[in-house]
C-alpha atoms as a PDB file:
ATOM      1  CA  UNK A   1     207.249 172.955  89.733  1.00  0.00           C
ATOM      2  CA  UNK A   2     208.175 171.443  93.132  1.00  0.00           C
ATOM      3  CA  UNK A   3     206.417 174.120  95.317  1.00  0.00           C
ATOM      4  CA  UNK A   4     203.557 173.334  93.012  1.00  0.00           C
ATOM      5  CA  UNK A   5     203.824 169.631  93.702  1.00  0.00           C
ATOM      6  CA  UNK A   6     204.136 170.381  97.260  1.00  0.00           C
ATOM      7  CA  UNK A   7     201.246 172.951  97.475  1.00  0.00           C
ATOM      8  CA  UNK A   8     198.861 170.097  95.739  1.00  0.00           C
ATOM      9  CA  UNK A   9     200.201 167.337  97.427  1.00  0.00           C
ATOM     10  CA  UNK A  10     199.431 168.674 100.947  1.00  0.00           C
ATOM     11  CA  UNK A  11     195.700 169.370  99.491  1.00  0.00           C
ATOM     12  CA  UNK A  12     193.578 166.669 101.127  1.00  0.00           C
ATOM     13  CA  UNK A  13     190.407 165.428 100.184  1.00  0.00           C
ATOM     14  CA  UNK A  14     188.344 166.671 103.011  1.00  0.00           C
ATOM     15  CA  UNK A  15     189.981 169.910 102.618  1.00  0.00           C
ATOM     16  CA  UNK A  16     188.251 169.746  98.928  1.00  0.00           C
ATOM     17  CA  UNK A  17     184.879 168.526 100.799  1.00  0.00           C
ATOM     18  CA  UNK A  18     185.251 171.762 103.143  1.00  0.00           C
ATOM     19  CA  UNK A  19     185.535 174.421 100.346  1.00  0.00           C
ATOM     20  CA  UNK A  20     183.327 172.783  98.564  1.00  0.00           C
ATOM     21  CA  UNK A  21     180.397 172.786 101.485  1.00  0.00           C
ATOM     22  CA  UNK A  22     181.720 176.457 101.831  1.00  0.00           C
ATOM     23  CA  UNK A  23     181.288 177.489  98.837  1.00  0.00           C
ATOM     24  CA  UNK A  24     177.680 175.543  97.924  1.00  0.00           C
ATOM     25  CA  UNK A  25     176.101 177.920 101.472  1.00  0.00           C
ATOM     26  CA  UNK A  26     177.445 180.732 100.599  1.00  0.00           C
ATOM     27  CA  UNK A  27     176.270 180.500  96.603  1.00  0.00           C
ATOM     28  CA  UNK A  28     172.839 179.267  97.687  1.00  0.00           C
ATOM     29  CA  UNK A  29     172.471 182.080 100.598  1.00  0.00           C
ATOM     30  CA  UNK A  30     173.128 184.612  97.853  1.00  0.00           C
ATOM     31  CA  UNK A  31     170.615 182.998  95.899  1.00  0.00           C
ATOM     32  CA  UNK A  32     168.004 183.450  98.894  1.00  0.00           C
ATOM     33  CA  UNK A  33     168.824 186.864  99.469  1.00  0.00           C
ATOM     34  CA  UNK A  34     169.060 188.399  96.200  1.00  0.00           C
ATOM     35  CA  UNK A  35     167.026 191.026  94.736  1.00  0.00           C
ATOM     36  CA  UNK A  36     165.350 191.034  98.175  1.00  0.00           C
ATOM     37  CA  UNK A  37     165.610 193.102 100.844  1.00  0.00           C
ATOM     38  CA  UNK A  38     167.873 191.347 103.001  1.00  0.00           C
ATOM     39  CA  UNK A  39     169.918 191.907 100.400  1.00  0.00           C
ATOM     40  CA  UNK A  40     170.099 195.857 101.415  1.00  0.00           C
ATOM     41  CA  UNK A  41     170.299 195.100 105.102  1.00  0.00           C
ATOM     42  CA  UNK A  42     173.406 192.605 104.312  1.00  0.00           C
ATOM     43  CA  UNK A  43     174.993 195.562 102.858  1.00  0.00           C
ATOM     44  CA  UNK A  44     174.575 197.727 105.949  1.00  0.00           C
ATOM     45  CA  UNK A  45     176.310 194.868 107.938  1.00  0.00           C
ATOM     46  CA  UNK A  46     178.797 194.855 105.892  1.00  0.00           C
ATOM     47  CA  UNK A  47     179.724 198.221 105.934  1.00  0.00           C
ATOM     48  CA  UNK A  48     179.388 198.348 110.046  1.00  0.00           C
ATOM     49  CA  UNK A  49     181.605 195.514 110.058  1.00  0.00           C
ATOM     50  CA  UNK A  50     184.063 197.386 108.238  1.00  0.00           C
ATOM     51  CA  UNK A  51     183.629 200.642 109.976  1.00  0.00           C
ATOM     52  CA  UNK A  52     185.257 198.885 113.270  1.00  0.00           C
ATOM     53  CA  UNK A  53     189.170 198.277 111.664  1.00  0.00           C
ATOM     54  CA  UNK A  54     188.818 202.083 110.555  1.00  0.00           C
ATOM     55  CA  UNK A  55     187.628 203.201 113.915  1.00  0.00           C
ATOM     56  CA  UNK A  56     190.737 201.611 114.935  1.00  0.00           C
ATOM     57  CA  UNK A  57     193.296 202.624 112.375  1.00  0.00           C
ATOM     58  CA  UNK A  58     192.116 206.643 112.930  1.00  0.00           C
ATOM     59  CA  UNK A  59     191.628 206.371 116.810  1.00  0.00           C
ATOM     60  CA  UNK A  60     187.797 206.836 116.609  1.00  0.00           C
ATOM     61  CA  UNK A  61     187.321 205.606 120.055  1.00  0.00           C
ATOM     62  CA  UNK A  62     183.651 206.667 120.317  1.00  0.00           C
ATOM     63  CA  UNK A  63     182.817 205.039 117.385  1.00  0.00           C
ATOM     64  CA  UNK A  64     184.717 201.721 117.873  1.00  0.00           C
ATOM     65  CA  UNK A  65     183.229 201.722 121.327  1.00  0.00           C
ATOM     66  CA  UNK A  66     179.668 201.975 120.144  1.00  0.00           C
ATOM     67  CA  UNK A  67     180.273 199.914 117.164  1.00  0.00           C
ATOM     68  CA  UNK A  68     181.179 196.813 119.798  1.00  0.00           C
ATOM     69  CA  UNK A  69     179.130 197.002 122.406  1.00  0.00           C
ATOM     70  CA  UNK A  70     176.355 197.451 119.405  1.00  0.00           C
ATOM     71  CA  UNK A  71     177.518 193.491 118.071  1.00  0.00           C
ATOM     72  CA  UNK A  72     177.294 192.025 121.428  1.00  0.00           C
ATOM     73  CA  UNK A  73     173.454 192.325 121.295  1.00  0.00           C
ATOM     74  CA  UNK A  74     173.203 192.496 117.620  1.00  0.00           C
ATOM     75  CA  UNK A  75     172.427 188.977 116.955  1.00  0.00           C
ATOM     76  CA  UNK A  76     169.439 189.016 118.908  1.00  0.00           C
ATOM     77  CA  UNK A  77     168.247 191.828 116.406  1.00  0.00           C
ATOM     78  CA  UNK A  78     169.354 190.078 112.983  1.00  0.00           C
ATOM     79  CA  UNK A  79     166.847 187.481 114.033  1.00  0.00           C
ATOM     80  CA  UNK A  80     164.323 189.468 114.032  1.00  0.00           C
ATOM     81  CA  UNK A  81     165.376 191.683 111.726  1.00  0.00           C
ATOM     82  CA  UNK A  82     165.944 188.962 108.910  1.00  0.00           C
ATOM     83  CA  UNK A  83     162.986 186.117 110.450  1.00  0.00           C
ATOM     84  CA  UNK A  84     161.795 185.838 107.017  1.00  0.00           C
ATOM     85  CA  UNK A  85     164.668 185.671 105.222  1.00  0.00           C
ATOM     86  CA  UNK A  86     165.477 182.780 107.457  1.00  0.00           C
ATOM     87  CA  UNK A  87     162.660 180.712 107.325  1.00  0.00           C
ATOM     88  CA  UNK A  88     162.654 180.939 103.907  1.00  0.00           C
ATOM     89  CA  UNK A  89     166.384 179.358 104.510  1.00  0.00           C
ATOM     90  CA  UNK A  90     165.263 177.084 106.538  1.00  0.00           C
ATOM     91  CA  UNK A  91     162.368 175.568 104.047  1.00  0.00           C
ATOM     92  CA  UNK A  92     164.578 175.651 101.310  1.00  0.00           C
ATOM     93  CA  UNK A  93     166.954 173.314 103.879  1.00  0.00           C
ATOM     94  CA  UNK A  94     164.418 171.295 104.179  1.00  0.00           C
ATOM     95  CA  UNK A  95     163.269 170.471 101.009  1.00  0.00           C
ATOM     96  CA  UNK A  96     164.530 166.797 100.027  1.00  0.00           C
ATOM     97  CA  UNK A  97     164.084 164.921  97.133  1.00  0.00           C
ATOM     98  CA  UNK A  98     164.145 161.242  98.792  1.00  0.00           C
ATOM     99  CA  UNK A  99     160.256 161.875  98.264  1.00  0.00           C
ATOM    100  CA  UNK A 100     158.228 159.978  94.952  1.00  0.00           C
ATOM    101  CA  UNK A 101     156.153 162.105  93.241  1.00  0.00           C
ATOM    102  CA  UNK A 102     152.800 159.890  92.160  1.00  0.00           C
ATOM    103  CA  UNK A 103     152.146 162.168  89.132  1.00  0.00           C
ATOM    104  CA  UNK A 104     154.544 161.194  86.504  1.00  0.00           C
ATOM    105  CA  UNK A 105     155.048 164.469  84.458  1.00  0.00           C
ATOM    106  CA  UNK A 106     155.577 163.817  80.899  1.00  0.00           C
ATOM    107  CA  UNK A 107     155.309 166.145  77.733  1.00  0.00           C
ATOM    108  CA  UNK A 108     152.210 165.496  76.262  1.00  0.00           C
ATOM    109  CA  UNK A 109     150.347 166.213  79.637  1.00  0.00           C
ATOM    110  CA  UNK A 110     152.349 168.905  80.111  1.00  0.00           C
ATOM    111  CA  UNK A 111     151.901 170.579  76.746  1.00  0.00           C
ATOM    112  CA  UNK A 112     148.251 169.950  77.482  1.00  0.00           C
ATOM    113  CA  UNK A 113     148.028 171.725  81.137  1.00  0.00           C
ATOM    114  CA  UNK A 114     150.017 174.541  79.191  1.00  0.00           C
ATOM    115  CA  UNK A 115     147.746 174.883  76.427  1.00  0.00           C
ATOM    116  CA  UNK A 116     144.615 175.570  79.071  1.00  0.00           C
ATOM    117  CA  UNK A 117     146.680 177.782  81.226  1.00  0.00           C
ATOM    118  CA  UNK A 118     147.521 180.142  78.224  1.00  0.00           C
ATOM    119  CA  UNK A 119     143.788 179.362  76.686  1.00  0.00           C
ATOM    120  CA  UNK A 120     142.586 181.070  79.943  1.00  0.00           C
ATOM    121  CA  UNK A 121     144.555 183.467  80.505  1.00  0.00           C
ATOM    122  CA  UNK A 122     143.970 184.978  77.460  1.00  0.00           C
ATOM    123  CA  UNK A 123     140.636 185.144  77.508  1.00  0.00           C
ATOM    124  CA  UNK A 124     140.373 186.213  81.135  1.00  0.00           C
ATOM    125  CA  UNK A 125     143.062 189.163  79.821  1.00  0.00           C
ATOM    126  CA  UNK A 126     140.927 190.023  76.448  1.00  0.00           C
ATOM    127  CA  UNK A 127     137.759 190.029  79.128  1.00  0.00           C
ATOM    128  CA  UNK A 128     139.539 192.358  81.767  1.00  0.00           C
ATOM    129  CA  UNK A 129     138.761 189.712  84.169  1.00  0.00           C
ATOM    130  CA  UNK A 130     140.942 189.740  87.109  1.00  0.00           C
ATOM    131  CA  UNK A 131     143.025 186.899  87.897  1.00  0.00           C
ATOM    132  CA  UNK A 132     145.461 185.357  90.526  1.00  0.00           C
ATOM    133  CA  UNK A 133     147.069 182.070  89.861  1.00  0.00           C
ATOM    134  CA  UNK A 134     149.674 180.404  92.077  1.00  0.00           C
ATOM    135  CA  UNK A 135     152.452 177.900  90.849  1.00  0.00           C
ATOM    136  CA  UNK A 136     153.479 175.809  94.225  1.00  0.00           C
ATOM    137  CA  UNK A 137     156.944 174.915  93.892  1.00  0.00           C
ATOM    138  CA  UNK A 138     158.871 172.462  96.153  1.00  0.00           C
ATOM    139  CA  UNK A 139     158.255 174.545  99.075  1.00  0.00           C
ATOM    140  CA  UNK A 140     154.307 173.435 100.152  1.00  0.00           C
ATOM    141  CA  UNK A 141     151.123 175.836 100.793  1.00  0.00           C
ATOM    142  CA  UNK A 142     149.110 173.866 102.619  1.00  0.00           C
ATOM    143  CA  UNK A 143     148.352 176.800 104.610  1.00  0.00           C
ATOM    144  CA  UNK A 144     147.719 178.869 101.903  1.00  0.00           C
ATOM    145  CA  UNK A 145     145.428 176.184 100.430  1.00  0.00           C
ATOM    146  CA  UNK A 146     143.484 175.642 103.499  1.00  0.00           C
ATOM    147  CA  UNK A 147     142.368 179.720 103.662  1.00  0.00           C
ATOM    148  CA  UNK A 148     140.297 178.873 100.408  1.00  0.00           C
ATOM    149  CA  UNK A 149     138.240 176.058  98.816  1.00  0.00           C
ATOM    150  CA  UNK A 150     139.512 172.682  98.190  1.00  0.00           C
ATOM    151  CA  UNK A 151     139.157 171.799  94.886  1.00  0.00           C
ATOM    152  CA  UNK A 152     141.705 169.364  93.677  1.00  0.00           C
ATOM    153  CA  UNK A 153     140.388 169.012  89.934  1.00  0.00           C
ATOM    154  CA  UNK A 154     141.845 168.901  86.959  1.00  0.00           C
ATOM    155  CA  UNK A 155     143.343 172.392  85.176  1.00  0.00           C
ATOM    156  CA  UNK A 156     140.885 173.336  82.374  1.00  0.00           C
ATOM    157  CA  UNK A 157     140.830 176.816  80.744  1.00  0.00           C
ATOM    158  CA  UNK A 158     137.064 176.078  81.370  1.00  0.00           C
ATOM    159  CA  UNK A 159     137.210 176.180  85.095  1.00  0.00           C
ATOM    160  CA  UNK A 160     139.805 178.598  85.385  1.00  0.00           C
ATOM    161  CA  UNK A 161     138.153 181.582  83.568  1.00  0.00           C
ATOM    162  CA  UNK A 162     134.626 180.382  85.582  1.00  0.00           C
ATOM    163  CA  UNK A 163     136.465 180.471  88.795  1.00  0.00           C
ATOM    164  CA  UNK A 164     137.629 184.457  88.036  1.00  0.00           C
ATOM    165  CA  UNK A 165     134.118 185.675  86.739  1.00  0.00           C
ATOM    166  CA  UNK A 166     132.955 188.590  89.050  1.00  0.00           C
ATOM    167  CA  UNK A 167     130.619 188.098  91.719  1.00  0.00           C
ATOM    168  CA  UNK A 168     130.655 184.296  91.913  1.00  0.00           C
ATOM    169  CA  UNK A 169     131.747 182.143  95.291  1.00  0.00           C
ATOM    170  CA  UNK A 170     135.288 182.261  94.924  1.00  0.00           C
ATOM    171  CA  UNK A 171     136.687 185.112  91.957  1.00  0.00           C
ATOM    172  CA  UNK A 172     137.821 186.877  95.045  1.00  0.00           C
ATOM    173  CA  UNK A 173     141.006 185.308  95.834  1.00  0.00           C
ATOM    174  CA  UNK A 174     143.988 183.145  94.361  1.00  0.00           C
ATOM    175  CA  UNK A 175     144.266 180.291  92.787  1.00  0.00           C
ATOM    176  CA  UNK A 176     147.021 177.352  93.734  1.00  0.00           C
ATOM    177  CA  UNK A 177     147.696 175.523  91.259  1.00  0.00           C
ATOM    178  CA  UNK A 178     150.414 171.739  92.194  1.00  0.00           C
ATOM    179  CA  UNK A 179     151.582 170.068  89.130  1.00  0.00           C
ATOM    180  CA  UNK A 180     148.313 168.984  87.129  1.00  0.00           C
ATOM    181  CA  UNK A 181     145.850 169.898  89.462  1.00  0.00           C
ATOM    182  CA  UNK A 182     144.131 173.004  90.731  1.00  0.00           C
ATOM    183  CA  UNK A 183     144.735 172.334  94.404  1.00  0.00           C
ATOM    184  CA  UNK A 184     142.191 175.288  95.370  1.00  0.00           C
ATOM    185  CA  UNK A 185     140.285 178.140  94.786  1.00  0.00           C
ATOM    186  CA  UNK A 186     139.368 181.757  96.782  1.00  0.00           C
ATOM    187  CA  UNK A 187     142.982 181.311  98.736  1.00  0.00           C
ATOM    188  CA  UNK A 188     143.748 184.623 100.809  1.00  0.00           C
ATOM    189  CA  UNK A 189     147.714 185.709 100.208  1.00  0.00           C
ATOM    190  CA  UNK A 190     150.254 187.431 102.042  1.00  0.00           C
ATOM    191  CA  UNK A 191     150.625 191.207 100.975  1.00  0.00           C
ATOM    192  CA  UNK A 192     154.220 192.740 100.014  1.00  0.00           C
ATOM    193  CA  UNK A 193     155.712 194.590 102.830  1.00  0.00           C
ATOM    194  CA  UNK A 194     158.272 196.239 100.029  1.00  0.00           C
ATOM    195  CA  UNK A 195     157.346 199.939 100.349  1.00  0.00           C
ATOM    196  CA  UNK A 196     159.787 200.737  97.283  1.00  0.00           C
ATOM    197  CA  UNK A 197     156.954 199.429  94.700  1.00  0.00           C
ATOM    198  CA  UNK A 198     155.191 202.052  92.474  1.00  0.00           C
ATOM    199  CA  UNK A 199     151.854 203.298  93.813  1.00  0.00           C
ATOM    200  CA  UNK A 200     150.117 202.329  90.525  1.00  0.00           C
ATOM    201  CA  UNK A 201     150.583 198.388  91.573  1.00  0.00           C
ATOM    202  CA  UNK A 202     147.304 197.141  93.069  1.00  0.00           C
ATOM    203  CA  UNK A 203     146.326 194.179  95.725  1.00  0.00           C
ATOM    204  CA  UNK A 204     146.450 191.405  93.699  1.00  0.00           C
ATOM    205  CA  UNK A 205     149.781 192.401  92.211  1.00  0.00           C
ATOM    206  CA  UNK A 206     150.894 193.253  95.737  1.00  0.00           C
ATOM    207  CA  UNK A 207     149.765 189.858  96.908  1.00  0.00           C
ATOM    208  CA  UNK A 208     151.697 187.451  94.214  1.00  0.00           C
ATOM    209  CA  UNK A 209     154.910 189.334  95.310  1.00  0.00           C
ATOM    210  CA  UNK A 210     154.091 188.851  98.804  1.00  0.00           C
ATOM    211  CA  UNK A 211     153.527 184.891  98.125  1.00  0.00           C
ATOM    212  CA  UNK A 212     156.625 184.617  96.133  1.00  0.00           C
ATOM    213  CA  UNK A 213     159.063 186.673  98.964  1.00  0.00           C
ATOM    214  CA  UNK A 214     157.789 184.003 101.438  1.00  0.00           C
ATOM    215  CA  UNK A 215     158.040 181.026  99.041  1.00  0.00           C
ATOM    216  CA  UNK A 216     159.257 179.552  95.774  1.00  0.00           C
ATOM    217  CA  UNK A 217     156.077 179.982  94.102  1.00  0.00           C
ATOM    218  CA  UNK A 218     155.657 181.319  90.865  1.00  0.00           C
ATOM    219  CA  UNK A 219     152.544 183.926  90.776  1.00  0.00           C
ATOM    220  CA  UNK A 220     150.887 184.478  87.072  1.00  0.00           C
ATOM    221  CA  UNK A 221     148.533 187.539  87.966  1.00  0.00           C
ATOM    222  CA  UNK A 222     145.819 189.289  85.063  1.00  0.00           C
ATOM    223  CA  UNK A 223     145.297 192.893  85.702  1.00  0.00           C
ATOM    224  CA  UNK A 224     141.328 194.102  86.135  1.00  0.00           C
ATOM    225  CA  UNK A 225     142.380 197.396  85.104  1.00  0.00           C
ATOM    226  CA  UNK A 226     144.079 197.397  81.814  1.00  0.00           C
ATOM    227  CA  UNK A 227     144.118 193.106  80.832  1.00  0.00           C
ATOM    228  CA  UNK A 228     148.048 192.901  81.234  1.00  0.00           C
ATOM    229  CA  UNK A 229     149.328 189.553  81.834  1.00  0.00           C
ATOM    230  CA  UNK A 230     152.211 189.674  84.661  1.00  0.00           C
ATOM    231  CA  UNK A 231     154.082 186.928  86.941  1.00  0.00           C
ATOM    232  CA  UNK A 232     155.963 187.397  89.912  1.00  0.00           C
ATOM    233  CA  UNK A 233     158.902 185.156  90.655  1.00  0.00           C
ATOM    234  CA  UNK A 234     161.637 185.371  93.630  1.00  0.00           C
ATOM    235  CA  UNK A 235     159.777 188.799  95.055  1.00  0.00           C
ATOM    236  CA  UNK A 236     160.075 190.275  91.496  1.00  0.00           C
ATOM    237  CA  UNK A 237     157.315 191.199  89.378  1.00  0.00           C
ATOM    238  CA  UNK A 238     157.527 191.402  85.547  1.00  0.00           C
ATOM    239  CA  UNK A 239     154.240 192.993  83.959  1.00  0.00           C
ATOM    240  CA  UNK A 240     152.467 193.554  80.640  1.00  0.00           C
ATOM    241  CA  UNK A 241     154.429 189.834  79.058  1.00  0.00           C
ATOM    242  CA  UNK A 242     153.023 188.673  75.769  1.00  0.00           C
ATOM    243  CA  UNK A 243     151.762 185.181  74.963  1.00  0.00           C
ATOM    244  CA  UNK A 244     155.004 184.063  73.410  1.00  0.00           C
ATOM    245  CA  UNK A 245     156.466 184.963  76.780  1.00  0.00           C
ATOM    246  CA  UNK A 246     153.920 183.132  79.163  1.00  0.00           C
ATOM    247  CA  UNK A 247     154.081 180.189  77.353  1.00  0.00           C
ATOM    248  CA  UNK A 248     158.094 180.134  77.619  1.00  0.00           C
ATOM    249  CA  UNK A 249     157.438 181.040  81.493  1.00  0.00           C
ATOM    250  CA  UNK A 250     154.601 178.053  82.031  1.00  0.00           C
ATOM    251  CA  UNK A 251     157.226 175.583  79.489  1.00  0.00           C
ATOM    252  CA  UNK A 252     159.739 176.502  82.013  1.00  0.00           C
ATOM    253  CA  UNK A 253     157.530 175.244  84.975  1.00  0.00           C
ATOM    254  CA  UNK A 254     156.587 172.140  83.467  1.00  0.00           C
ATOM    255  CA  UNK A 255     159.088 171.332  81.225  1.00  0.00           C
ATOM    256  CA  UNK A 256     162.736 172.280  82.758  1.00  0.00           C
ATOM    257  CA  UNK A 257     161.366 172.249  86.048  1.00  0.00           C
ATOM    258  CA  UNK A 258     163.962 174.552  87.193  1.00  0.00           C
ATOM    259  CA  UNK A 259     162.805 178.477  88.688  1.00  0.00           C
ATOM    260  CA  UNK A 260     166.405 179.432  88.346  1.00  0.00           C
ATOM    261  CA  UNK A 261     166.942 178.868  85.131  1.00  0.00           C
ATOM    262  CA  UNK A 262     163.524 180.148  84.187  1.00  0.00           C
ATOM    263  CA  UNK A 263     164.791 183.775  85.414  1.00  0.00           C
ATOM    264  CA  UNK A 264     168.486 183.464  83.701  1.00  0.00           C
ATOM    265  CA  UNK A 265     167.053 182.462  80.112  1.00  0.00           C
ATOM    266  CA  UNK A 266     164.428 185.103  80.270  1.00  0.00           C
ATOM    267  CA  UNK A 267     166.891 187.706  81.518  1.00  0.00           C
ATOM    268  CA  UNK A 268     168.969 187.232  78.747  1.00  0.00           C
ATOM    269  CA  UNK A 269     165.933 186.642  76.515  1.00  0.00           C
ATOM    270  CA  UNK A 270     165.277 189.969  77.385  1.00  0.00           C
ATOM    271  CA  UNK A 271     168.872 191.526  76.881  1.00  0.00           C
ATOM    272  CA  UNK A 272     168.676 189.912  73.133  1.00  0.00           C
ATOM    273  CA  UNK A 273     166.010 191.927  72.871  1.00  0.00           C
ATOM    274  CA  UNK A 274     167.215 195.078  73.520  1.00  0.00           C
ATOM    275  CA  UNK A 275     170.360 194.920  71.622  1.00  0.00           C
END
């Protein structure tokens, strides 16, 4: 019991501050990298890292040598090797909450904007009309928004399933939805550079992941082809969802406001499911 005493005694409180810093980087840069494909190049540090004590302990000089001389000049290449993964870092650094929000989100309104997204959706699915709508999140897409039409109008199922007919000014593109309002309309997206997805996944699929591995934006996405409903999240896309399931995915947007825990309680939604 003294050691004990001791041990906690000598435990200061910066020394709480520092694991806890610690600890808070290295659980969010997990969270940045996951399910990616950093997340595979990570790995393959990891295991050239380790490769150098073996070298050592079975007299692989060749190998160490190489291995060395190779991480002298290697952090030159993780920059470019991982650029997106680290401006993504850097935005989500950047994000701060200091800022006032003039749109006051409340459940009625939001029950409402839900309502019209689903009303749409629907119909645009039943129609085999073609559709790509983007949630922004906390990180902005200004740039994004500026490749289309402003809009900045209020979200109707109405003006939703008009902007996706075919053949009219601005079908051809996503789009960005901010809160309440449809910020624009015809907006061009980054594609997918993943070259592990199934052949069978077209543009506009291809295009939500793309805009959610370079943001935090949630992408809801209506197939031309067969009517599914989908939504990509985190680089991730989850296809052919029901009703039920977009409205827990749009309630999870505008009600609990949180992305992450809009993935956990549909992941185990899903493994109730199953069992």
């Amino acid at each position: 019991m003294e050691q004990i005493k001791l041990i906690f005694s000598n435990i200061r409180l910066n020394s709480i501050v520092d694991i806890g810093l610690v600890y808070y980087v290295l659980y969010h840069g997990y969270l940045l990298i996951r399910d990616m494909r950093a997340k595979q190049l990570v790995k393959g540090i990891v295991l050239l890292v380790a490769l150098i004590p073996i070298s050592e302990i079975f007299q692989l000089n060749m190998i160490k040598y190489i291995l060395e001389h190779t991480f002298q000049v290697g952090v030159i290449a993780l920059v470019v090797v991982f650029q997106p993964e680290i401006r993504k870092a850097l935005e989500y650094i950047g994000r701060t909450s200091f800022t006032l929000t003039n749109i006051e989100k409340n459940s009625q309104t939001s029950e409402q904007v839900i309502k019209e997204i689903v009303s749409a959706t629907s119909s645009l699915a039943r129609q085999k009309i073609g559709a790509l709508i983007i949630f922004e999140q906390k990180i902005g897409l200004n740039d994004i928004a500026e490749s289309g039409t402003k809009l900045n109008a209020n979200i109707s199922s109405g003006l939703l399933i008009n902007i996706f007919i075919p053949n009219t000014p601005l079908h051809d593109g996503a789009v960005i939805i901010k809160d309440y309002t449809i910020r624009a309309a015809g907006c061009f997206l980054p594609l997918t550079e993943n070259n592990l997805l199934s052949k069978d996944i077209g543009t506009r699929h291809r295009a939500a992941i793309g805009m959610t591995e370079k943001s935090d934006a949630i992408a809801l996405i209506v197939s031309e082809e067969t009517g599914y409903i989908s939504y990509a999240v985190e680089g991730r896309l989850y296809r052919n969802i029901q009703i039920e399931e977009l409205q827990y995915l749009l309630s999870g947007i505008y009600v609990d406001n949180d992305k992450v825990n809009i993935i956990d309680k549909w992941r185990n939604r899903n493994e109730d499911k199953k069992r």
